[in-house]
Protein backbone atom coordinates (compact mmCIF):
# COMPACT_ATOMS: atom_id res chain seq x y z
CA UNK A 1 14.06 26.69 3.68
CA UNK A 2 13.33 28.22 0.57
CA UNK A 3 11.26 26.19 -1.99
CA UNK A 4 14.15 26.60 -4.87
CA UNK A 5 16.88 25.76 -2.83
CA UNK A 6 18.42 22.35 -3.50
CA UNK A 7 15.34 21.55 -5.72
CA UNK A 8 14.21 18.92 -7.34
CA UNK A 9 14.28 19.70 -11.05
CA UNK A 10 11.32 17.63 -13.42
CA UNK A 11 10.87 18.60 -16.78
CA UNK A 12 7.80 17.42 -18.28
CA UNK A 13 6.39 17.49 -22.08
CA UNK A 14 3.68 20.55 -22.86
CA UNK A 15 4.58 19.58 -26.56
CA UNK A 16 8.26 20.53 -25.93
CA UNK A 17 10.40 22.86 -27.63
CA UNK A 18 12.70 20.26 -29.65
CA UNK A 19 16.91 20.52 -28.65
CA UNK A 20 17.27 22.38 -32.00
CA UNK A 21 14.17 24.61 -31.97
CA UNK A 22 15.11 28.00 -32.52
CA UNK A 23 12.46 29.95 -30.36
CA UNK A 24 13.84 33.11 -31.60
CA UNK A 25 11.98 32.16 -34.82
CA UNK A 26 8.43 33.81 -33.54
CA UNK A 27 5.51 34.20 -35.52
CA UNK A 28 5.13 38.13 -36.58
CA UNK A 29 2.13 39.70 -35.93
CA UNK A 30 0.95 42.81 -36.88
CA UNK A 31 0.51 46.30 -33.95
CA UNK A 32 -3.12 45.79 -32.89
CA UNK A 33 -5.86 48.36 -33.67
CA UNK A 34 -6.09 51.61 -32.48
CA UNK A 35 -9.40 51.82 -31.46
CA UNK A 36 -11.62 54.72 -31.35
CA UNK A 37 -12.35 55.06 -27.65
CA UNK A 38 -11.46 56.34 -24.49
CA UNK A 39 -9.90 53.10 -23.18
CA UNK A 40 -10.12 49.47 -24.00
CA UNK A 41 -8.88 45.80 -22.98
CA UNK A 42 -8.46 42.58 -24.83
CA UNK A 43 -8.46 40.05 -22.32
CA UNK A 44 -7.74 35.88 -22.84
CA UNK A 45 -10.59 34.03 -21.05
CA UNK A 46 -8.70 30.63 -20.31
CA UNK A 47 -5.53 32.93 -18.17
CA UNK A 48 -6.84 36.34 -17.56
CA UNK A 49 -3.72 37.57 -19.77
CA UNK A 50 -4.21 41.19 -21.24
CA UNK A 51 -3.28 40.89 -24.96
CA UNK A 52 -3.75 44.61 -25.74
CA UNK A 53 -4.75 47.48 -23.88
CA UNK A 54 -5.22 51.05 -23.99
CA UNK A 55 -5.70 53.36 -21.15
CA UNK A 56 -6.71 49.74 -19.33
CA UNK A 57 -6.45 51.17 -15.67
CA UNK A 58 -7.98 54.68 -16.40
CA UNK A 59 -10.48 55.23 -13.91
CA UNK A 60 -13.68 56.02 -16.27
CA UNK A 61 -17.59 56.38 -15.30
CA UNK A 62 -18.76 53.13 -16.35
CA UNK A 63 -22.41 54.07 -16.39
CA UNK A 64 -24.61 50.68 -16.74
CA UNK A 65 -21.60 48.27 -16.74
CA UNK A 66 -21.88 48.89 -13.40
CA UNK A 67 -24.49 46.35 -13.39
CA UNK A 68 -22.41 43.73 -14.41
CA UNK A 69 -21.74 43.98 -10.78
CA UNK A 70 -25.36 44.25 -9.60
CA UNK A 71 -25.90 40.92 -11.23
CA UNK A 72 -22.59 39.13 -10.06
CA UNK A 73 -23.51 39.89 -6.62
CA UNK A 74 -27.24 38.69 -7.10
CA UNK A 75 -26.34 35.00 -8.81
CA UNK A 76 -23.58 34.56 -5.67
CA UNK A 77 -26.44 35.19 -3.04
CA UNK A 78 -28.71 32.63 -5.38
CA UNK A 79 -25.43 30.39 -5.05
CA UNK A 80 -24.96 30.40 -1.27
CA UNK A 81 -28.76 30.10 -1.05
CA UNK A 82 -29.14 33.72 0.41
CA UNK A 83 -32.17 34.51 -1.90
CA UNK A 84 -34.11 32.55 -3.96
CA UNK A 85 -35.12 32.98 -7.61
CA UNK A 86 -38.86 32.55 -6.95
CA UNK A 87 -38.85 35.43 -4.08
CA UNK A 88 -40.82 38.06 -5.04
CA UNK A 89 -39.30 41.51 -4.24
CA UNK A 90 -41.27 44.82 -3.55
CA UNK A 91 -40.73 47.62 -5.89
CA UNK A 92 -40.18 50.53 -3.58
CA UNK A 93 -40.72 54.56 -4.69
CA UNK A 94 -37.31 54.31 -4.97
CA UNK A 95 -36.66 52.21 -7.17
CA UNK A 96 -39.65 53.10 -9.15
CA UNK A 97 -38.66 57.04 -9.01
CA UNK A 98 -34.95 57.10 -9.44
CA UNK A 99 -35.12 54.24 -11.88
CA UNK A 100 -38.49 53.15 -13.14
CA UNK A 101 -40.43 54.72 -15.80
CA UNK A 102 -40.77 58.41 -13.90
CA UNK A 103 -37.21 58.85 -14.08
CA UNK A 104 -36.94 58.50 -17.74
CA UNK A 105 -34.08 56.38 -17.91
CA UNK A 106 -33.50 53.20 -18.67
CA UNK A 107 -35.84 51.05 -17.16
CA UNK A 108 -38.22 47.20 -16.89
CA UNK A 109 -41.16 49.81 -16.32
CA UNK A 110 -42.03 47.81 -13.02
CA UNK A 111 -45.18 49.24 -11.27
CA UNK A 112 -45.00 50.94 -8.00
CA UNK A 113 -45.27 48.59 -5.01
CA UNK A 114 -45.55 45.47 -7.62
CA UNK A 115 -44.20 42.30 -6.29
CA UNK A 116 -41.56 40.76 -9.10
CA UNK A 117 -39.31 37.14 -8.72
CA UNK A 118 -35.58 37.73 -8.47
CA UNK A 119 -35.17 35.80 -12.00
CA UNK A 120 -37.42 38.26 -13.52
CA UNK A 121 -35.67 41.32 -12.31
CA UNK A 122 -32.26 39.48 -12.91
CA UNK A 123 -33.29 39.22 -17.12
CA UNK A 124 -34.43 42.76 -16.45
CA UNK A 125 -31.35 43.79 -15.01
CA UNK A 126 -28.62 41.98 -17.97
CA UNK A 127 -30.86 41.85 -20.72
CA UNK A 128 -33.05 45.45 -20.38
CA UNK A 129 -30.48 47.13 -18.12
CA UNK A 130 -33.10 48.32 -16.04
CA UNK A 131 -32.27 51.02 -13.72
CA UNK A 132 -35.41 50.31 -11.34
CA UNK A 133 -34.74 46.11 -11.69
CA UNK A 134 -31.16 46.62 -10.63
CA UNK A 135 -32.88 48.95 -7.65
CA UNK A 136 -35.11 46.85 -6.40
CA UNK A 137 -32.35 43.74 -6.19
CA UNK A 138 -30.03 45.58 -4.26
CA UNK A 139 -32.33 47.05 -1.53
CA UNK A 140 -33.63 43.14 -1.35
CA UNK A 141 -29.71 41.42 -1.35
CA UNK A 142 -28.76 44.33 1.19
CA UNK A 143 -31.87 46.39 2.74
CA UNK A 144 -30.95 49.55 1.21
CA UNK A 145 -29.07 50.55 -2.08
CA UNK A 146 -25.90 52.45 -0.03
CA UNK A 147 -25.52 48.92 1.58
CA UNK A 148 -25.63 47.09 -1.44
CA UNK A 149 -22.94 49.47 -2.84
CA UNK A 150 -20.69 48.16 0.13
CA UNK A 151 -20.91 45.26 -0.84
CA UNK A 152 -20.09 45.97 -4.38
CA UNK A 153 -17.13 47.57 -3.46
CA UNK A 154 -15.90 44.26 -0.73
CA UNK A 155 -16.61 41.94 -3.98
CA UNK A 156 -14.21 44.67 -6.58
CA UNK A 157 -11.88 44.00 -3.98
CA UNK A 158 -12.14 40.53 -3.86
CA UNK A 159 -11.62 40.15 -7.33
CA UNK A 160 -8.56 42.25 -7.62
CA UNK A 161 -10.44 45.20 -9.27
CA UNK A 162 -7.75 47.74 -8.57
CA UNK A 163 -9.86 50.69 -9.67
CA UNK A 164 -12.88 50.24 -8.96
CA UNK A 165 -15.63 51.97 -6.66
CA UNK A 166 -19.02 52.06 -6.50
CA UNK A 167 -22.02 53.81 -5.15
CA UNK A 168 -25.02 52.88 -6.82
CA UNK A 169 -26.46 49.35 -8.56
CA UNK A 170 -27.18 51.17 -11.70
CA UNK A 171 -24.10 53.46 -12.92
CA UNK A 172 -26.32 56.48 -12.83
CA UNK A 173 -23.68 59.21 -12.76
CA UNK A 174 -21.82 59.91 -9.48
CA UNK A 175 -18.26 62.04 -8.78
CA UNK A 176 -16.78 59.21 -7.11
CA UNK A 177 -18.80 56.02 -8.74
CA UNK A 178 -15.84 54.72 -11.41
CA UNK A 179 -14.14 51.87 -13.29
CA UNK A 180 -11.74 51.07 -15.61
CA UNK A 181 -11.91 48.90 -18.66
CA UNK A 182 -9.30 46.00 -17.36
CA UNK A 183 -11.62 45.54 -14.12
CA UNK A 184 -14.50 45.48 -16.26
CA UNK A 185 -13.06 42.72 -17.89
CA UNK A 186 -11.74 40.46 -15.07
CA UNK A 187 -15.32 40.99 -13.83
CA UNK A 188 -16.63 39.67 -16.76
CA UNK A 189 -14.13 36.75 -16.56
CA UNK A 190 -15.88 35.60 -13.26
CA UNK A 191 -19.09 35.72 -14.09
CA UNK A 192 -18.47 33.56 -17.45
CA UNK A 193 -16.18 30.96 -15.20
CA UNK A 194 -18.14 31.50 -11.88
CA UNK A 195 -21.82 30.56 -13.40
CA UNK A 196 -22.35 29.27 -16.69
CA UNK A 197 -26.06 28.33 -15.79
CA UNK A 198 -26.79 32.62 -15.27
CA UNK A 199 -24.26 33.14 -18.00
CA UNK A 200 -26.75 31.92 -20.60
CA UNK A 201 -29.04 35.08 -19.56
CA UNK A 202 -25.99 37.48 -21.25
CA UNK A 203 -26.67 36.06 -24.64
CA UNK A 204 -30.48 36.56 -24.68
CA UNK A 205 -31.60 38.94 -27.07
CA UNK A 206 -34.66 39.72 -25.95
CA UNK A 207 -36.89 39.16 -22.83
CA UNK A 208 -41.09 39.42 -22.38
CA UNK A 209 -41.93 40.70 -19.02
CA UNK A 210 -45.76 42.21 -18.08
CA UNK A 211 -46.38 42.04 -22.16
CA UNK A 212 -43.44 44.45 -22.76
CA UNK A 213 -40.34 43.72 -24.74
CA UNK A 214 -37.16 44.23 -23.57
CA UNK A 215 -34.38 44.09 -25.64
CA UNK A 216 -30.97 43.55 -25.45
CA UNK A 217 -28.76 46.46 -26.83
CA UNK A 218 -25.36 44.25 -27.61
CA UNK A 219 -25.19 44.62 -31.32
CA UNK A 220 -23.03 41.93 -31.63
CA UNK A 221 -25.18 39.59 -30.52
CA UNK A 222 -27.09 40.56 -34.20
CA UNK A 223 -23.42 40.66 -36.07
CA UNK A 224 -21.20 38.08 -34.43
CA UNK A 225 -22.32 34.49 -33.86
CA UNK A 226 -19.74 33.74 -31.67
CA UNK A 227 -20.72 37.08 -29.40
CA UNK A 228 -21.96 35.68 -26.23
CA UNK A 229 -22.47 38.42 -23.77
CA UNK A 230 -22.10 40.73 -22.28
CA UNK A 231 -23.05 44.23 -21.23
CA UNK A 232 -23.62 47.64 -23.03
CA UNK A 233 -23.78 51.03 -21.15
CA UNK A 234 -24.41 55.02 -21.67
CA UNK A 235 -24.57 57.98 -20.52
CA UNK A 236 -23.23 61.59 -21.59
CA UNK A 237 -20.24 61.33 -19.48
CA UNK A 238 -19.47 58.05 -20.17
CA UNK A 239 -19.85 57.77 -23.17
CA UNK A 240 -20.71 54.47 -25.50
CA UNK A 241 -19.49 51.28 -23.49
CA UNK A 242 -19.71 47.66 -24.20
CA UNK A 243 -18.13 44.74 -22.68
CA UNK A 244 -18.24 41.78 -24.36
CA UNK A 245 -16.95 38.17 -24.93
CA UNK A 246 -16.64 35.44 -27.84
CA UNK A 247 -15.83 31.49 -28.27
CA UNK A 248 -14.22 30.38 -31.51
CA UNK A 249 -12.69 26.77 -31.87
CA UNK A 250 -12.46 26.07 -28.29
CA UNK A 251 -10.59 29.96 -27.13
CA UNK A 252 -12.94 33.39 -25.58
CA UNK A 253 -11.88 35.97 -25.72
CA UNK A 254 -12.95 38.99 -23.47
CA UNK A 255 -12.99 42.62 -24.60
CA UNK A 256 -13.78 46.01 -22.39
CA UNK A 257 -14.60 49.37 -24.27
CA UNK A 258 -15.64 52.50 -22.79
CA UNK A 259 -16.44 56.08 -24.43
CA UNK A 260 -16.82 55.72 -27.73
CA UNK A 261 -19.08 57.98 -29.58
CA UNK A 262 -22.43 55.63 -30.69
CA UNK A 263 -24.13 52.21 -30.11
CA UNK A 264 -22.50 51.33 -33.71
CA UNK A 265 -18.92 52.49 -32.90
CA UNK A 266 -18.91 50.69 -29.87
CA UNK A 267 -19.72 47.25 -31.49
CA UNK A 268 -17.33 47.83 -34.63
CA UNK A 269 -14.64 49.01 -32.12
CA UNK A 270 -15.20 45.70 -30.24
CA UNK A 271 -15.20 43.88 -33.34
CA UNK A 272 -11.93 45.29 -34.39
CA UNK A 273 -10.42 43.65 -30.96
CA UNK A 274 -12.29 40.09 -30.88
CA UNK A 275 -11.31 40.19 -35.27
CA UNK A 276 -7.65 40.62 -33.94
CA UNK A 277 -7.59 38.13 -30.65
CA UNK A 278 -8.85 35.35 -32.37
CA UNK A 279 -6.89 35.98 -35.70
CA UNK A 280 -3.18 36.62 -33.81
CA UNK A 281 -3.46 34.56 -30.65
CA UNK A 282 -4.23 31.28 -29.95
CA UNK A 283 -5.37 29.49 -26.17
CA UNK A 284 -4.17 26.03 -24.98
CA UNK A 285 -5.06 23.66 -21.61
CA UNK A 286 -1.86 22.30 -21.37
CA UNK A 287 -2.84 20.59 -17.18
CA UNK A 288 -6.33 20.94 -15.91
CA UNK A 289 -7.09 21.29 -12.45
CA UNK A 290 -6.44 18.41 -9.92
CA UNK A 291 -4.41 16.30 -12.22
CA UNK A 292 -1.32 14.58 -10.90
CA UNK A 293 2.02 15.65 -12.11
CA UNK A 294 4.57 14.73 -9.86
CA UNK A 295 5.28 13.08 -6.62
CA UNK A 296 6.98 14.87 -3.84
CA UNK A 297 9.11 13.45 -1.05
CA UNK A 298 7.90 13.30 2.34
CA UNK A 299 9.66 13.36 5.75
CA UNK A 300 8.09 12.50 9.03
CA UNK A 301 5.30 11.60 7.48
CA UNK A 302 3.07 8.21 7.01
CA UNK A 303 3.75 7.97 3.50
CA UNK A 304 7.18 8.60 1.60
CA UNK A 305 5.20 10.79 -1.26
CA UNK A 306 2.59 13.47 -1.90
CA UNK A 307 1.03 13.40 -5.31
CA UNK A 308 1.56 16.67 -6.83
CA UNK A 309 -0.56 19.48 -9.03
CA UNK A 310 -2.20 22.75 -10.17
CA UNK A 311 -4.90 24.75 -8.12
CA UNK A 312 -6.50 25.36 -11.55
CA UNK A 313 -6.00 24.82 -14.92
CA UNK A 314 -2.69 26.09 -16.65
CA UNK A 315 -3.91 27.42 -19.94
CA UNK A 316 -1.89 29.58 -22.47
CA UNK A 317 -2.54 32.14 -24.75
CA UNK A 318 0.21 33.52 -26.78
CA UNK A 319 1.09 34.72 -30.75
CA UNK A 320 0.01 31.79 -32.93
CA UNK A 321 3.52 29.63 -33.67
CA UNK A 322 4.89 29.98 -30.05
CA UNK A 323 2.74 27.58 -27.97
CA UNK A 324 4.78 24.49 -29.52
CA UNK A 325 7.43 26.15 -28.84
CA UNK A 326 7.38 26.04 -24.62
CA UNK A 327 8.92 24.33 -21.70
CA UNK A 328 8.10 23.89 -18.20
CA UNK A 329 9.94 22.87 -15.63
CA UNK A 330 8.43 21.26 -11.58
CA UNK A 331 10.45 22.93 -8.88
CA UNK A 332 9.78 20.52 -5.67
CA UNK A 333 10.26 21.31 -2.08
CA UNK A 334 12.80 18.75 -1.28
CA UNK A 335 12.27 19.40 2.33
CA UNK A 336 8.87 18.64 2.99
CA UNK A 337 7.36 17.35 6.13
CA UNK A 338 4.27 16.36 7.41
CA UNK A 339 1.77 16.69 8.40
CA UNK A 340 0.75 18.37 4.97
CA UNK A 341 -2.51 19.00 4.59
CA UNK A 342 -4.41 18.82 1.26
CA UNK A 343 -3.98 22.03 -1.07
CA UNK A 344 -0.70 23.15 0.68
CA UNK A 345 1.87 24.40 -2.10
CA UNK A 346 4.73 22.11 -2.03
CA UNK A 347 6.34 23.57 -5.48
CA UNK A 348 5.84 25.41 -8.56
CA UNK A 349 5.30 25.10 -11.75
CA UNK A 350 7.25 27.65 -14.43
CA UNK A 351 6.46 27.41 -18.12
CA UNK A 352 9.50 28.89 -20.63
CA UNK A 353 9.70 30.46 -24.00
CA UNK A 354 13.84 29.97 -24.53
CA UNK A 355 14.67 31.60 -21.45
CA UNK A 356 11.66 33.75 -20.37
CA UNK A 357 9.30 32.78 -17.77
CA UNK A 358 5.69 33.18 -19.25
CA UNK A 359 3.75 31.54 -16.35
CA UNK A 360 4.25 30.58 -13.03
CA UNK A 361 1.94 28.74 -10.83
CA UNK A 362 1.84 27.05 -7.32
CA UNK A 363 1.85 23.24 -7.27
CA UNK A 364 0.24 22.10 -4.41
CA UNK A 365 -0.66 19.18 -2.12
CA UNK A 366 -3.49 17.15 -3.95
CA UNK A 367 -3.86 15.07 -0.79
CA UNK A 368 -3.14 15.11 2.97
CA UNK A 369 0.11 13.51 4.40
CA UNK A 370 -0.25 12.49 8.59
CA UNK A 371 2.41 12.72 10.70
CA UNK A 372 4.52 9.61 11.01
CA UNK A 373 4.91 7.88 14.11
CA UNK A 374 7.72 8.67 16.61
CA UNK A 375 10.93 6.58 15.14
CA UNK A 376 9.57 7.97 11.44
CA UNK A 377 9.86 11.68 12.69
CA UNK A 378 13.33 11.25 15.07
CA UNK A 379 14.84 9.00 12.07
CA UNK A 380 13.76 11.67 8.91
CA UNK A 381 15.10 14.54 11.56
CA UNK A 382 18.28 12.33 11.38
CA UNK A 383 18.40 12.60 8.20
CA UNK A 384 17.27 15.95 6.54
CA UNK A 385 20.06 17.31 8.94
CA UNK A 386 22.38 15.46 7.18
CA UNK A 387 20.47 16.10 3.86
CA UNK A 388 20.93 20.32 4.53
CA UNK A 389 24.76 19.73 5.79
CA UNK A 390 25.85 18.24 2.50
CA UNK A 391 23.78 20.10 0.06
């Protein structure tokens, strides 16, 4: 039976649209800056909704965002308890060769065949963007760097990054090693919602390993208060990339930039998208995750209802003036039976401006429903054929 037919209509509040709203009367905003780059994304943190983007999917060299990656993958092992921070990890020739001090590049300087922790070389890795750190890591997650690029590429996929493929931990230059700016950014969405703990390392501005400095080359971390992350990369091809993120009064935004032409132009370019996000758009949690909305009706089951609600939170970001502006409506399976088992979508959610649908999302089981005993079932079967004859 499909879900929408004879549904169950609910309309709840989300600070409703009033019966004589207008919402034709939008706020106005101004085109959003052309930026001075090869291809960029503005990106809302609380929906993963691109604001503005240019040249988002371009498949670009994304030099050392590429070990934005590196690190994901290394705090998800720490996670599922995989590796530990404390392990110390052998610094093979080559790691020290391709990216340690030899290769001239940019590196932690770690010493041939030194032993160093994985929370060292993961500081080394964000804050330093050490070619020989991010090295070393991946031959320890995955024995050898070409595995650890596998697995790069299975987590891209995972996370819906459409055009994206890797060969290497560091972004060193490679004909078919690429990104674009939008999968930079959705990357950089999971590791701020994923982690918050490892998170805190993005916004570090410096870091003291073996009596060297290493310092952090965001910019904005200097200009912007609110800058919290995340990663800057270069090389000739590529040129100047940064991908970064900021919280003002409660909203993050996420930006991706690649190829502009200096470390400066890439943090004023950025600045020129966060100045514009914040200024134009504004981010609401209207439901968070887990919390009841509705109750469904249940056949053949041992209770009449199911409680009802979101798989994660339903946040908005839209022009400033609009989000007072929306209506949702609850779409319920009116056919449900058990058993139903806990997180099975039983509905949806849609969220209108007038008449246009600017979010959709799954309602779904927040607990189990059993199967009713045997007059329940032959009773309800009665019943819902009745229910689809005359409906």
């Amino acid at each position: 039976m499909n879900i929408t037919s004879f549904a169950q209509r609910v309309f709840m509040s989300l600070a409703l649209l009033s019966a004589s709203a207008a919402w034709a009367d939008q706020a106005v905003i101004p085109a959003p800056p052309q930026l001075a780059a090869k291809s960029y994304v503005l990106l809302d943190g609380a929906s993963g909704k691109v604001l503005v983007e240019n040249n988002g999917d371009q498949r670009l060299p994304p030099a050392s965002l590429t070990k934005l990656m590196t690190a994901y993958i290394a705090t998800l092992e720490i996670r599922k308890g995989k590796i530990g921070e404390q392990d110390l990890v052998n610094v093979s020739e080559h790691a020290w060769r391709t990216g340690g001090a030899a290769s001239g590049g940019s590196t932690m300087f770690l010493p041939l065949n030194s032993q160093v922790s994985v929370d060292d070389l993961l500081h080394g890795v964000i804050i330093q963007s050490g070619n020989d750190a991010s090295i070393a890591l991946a031959e320890y997650i995955a024995g050898s760097e070409d595995g650890f690029a596998d697995m790069m590429n299975e987590t891209a996929e995972k996370l819906g990054m459409k055009n994206s493929h890797f060969m290497n931990a560091t972004g060193l230059p490679h004909p078919e090693h690429y990104s674009s700016a939008h999968d930079m950014a959705i990357l950089a969405r999971a590791i701020i919602n994923e982690d918050a703990e490892h998170y805190a390392i993005y916004s570090q501005k410096e870091f003291f390993w073996n009596n060297i400095k290493q310092g952090n080359r965001n910019l904005l971390l200097w200009r912007d208060k609110t800058v919290d992350g995340l990663k800057t990369g270069h090389t000739e091809e590529a040129g100047f990339c940064l991908v970064s993120s900021a919280v003002r009064e409660g909203a993050r935004m996420i930006t991706s930039v690649f190829g502009t032409v200096s470390e400066s132009a890439r943090a004023a370019e950025t600045q020129k998208l966060l100045t514009y996000g914040f200024r134009f758009f504004e981010t609401r949690t209207f439901y968070k995750k887990g919390q009841e909305l509705a109750q469904a009706q249940v056949w053949k089951g041992t209770v009449r209802q199911v409680k009802a609600g979101l798989a994660a939170d339903l946040s908005l970001t839209l022009p400033k003036g609009q989000l007072d502006k929306l209506q949702a409506g609850m779409i319920l399976n009116p056919q449900l039976s058990a058993p139903i088992a806990q997180g099975d979508v039983i509905g949806k959610v849609e969220v209108k401006l007038g008449e246009e649908v600017v979010h959709s999302a799954d309602l779904i089981a927040l607990e189990a429903v059993e199967e009713g005993g045997f007059f329940r079932r032959l009773w309800d079967s009665i019943s819902l054929f009745f229910f689809g004859l005359f409906n």
